[in-house]
Structure formats: structure tokens, C-alpha cells
C-alpha atoms as a PDB file:
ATOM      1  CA  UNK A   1      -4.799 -54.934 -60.731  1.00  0.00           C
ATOM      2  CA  UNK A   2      -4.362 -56.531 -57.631  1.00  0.00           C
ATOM      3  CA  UNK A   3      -6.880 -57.388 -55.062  1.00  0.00           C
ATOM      4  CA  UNK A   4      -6.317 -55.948 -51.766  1.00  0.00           C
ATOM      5  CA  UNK A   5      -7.883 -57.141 -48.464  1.00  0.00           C
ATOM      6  CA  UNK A   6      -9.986 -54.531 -48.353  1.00  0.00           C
ATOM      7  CA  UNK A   7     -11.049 -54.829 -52.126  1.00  0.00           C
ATOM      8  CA  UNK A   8     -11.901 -58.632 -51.029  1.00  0.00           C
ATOM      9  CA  UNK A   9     -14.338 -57.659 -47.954  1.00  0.00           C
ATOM     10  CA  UNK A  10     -15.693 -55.505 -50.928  1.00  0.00           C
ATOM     11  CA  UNK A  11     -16.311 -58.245 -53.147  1.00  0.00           C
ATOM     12  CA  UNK A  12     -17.492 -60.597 -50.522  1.00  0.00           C
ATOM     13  CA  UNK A  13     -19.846 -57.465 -49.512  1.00  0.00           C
ATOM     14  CA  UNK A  14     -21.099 -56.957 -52.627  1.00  0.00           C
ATOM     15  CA  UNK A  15     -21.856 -60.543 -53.622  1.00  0.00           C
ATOM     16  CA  UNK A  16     -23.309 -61.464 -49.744  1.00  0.00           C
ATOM     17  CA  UNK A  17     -25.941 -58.151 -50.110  1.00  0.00           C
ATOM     18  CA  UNK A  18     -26.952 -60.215 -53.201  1.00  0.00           C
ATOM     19  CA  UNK A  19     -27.208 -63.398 -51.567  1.00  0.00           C
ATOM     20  CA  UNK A  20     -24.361 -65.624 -52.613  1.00  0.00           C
ATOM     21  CA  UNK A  21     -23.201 -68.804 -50.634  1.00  0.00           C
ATOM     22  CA  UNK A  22     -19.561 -68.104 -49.220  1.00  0.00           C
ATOM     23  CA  UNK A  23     -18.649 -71.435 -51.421  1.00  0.00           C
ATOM     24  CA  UNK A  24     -19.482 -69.772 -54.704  1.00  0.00           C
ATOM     25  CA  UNK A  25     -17.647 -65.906 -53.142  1.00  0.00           C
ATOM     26  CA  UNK A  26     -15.067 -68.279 -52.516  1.00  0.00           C
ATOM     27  CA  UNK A  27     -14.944 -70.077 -55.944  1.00  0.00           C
ATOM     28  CA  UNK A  28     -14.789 -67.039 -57.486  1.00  0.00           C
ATOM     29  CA  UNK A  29     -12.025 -64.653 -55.387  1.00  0.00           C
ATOM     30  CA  UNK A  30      -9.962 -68.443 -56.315  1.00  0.00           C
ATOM     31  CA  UNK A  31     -10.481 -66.968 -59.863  1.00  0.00           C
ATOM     32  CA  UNK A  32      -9.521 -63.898 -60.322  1.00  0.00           C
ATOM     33  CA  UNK A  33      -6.687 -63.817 -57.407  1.00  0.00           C
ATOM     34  CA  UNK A  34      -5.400 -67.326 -57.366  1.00  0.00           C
ATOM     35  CA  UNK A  35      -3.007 -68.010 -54.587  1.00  0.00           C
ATOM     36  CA  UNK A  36      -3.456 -64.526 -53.072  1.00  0.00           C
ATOM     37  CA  UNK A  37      -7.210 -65.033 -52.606  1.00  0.00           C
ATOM     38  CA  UNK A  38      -8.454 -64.930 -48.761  1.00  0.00           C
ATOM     39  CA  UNK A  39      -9.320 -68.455 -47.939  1.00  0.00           C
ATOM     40  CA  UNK A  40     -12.651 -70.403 -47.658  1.00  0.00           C
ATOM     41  CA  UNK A  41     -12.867 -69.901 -43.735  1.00  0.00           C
ATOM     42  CA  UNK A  42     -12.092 -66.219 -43.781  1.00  0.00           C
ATOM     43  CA  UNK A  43     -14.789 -65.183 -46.860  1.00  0.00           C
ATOM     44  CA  UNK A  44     -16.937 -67.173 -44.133  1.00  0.00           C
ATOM     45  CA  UNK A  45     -16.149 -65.338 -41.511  1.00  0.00           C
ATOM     46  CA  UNK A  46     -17.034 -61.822 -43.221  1.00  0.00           C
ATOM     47  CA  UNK A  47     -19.877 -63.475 -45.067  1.00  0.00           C
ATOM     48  CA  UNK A  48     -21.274 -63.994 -41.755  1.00  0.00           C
ATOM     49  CA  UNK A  49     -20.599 -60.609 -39.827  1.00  0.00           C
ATOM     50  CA  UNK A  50     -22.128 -58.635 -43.095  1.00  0.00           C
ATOM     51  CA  UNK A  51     -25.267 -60.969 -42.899  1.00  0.00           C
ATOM     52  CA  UNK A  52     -25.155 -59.891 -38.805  1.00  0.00           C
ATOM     53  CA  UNK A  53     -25.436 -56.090 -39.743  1.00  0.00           C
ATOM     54  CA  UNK A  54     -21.438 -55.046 -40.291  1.00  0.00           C
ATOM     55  CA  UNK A  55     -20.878 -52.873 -43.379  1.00  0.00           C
ATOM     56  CA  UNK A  56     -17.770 -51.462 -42.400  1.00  0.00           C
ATOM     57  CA  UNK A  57     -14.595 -52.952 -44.646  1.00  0.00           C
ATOM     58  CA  UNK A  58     -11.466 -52.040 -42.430  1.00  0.00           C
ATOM     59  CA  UNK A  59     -10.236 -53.706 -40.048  1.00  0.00           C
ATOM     60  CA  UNK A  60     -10.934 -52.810 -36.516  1.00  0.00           C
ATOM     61  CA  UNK A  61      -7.953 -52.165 -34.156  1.00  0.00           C
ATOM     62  CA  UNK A  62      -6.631 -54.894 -32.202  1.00  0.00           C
ATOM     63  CA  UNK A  63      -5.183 -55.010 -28.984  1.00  0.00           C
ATOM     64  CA  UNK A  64      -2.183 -56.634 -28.100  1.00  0.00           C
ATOM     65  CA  UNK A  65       1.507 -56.776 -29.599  1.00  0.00           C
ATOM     66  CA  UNK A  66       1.629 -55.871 -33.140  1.00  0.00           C
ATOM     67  CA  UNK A  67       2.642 -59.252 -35.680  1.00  0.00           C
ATOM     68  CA  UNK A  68       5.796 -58.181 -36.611  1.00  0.00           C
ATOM     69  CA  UNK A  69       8.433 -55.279 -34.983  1.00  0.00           C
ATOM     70  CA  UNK A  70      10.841 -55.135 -38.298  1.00  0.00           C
ATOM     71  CA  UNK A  71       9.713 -51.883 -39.323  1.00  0.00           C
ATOM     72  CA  UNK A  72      11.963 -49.051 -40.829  1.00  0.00           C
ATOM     73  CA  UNK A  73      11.838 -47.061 -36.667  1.00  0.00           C
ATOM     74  CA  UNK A  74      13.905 -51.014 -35.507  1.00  0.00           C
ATOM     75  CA  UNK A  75      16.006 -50.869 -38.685  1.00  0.00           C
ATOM     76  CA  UNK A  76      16.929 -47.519 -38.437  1.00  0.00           C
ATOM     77  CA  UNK A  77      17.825 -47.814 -34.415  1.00  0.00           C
ATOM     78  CA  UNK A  78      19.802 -51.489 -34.617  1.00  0.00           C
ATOM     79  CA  UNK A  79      21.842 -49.504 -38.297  1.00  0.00           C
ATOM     80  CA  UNK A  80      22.729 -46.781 -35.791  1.00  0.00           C
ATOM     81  CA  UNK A  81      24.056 -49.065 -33.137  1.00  0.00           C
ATOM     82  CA  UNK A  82      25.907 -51.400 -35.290  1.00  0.00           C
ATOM     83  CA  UNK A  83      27.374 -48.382 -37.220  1.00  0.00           C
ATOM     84  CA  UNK A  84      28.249 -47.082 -33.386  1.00  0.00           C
ATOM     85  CA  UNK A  85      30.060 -50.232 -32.657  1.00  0.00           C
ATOM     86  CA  UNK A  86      30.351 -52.837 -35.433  1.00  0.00           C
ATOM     87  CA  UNK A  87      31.086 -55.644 -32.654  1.00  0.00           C
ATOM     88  CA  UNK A  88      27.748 -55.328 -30.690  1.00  0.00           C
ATOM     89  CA  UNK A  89      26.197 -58.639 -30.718  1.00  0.00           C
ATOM     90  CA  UNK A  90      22.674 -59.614 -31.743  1.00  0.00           C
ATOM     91  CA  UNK A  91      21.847 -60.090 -27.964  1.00  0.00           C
ATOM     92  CA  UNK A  92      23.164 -56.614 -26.770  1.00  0.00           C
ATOM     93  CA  UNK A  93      21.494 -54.975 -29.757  1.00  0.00           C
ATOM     94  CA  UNK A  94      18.250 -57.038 -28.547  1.00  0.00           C
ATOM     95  CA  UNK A  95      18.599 -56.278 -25.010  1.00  0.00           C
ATOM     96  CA  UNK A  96      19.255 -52.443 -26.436  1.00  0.00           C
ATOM     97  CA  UNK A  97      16.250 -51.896 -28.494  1.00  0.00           C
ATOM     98  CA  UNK A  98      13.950 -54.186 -26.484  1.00  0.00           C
ATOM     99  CA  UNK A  99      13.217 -56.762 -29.464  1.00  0.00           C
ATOM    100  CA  UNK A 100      13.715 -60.326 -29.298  1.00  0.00           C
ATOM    101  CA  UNK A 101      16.873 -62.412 -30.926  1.00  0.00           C
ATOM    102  CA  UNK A 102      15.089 -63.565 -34.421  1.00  0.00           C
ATOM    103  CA  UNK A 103      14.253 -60.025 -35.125  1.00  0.00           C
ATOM    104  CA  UNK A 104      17.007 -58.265 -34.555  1.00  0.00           C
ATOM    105  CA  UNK A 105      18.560 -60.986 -37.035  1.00  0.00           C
ATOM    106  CA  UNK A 106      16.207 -60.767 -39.257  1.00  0.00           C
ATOM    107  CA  UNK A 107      17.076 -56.717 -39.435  1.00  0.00           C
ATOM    108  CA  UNK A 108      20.596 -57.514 -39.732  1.00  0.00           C
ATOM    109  CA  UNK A 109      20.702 -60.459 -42.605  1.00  0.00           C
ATOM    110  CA  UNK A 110      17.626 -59.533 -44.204  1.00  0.00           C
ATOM    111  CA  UNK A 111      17.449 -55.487 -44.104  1.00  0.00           C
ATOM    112  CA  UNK A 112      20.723 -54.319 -43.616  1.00  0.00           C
ATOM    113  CA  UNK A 113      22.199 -57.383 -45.753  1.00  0.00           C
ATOM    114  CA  UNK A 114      24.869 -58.120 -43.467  1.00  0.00           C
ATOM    115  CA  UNK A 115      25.959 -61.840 -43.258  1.00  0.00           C
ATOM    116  CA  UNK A 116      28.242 -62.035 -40.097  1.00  0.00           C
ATOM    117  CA  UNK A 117      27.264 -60.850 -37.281  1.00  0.00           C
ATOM    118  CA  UNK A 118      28.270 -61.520 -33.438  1.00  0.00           C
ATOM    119  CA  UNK A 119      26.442 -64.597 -31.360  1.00  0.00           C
END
């Protein structure tokens, strides 16, 4: 099974309602999810807002600019302009579809598995 974030703030819930230190919540999460375990100053964090009264386990919305704009709407639009003209460059396709450079060329290489494309 593997530990989602939300199945983390569960854990660190659980074990903060019964009074654990967020070294030992820590320690533990190490244990059972190695590498993909939250780190010490983020079980710290939560510890702390559930000892201030939170009990809710999602995340609540933040403003601003998501973290990343390849998503399958971007990939979809820059596949449809490249298959429109195969010769658009990465900046017109970026000036196009309003992203910057690096995404757009992450879509293409990454994504769409194309290795040339225009400067």
C-alpha cells in the first residue's frame, strides 16, 4: 500500500491526538514509507496546526499560479499546433498557448516524445 499525503496527515493526526512528539511521528512515517515519507519539518508543521484545533486533512486551496502547467488541456493544445504546422517553434507555440519556454519543451521531449524541435 502506499502512503498518500493525505494518509500521512492521518497518521500524524492519529498519533498527535495521542500525544506523540513529531520526532518519534517522524521516526516512524521514515519506517514504513522510506524515502517517500513527508519530512521532519512538515510532520511539524501539521503536528502543530492539529495541536492548534485543525482536524481537517486536505489541503486548503491556495492562491496564486498553480506548480506546474504540463497537464493533459497544454499537451493536448501544443499536439494540435505542432500537428497544424510541424515547423512552429517552441517560442511561437509558447507565445501561442501563453506558457513559458521550459514547459512547452518539456511537453514536447517529455510528453509528446519528440526530440527535435525548432529554437
Amino acid at each position: 500500500m502506499e502512503f498518500t499525503k493525505e494518509n500521512m496527515r492521518f497518521y500524524i493526526f492519529m498519533r498527535c491526538k495521542l500525544l506523540e512528539s513529531a520526532k518519534l511521528i517522524h521516526e516512524t512515517l521514515q519506517t514504513f514509507c522510506g524515502d517517500c515519507a513527508c519530512s521532519y519539518q512538515t510532520v511539524c508543521s501539521w503536528v502543530k496546526e492539529f495541536k492548534e484545533g485543525k482536524e481537517s486533512l486536505p489541503d486548503c486551496p491556495r492562491p496564486g499560479r498553480p506548480k506546474s502547467c504540463v497537464n493533459e488541456q497544454n499537451i493536448a493544445s501544443i499536439k494540435k499546433d505542432i500537428d497544424k504546422d510541424p515547423h512552429t517553434s517552441v517560442r511561437e507555440l509558447s507565445d501561442i498557448n501563453s506558457l513559458s519556454h521550459v514547459t512547452v519543451h518539456t511537453i514536447i521531449t517529455e510528453h509528446l516524445c519528440m526530440k527535435k524541435v525548432c529554437a
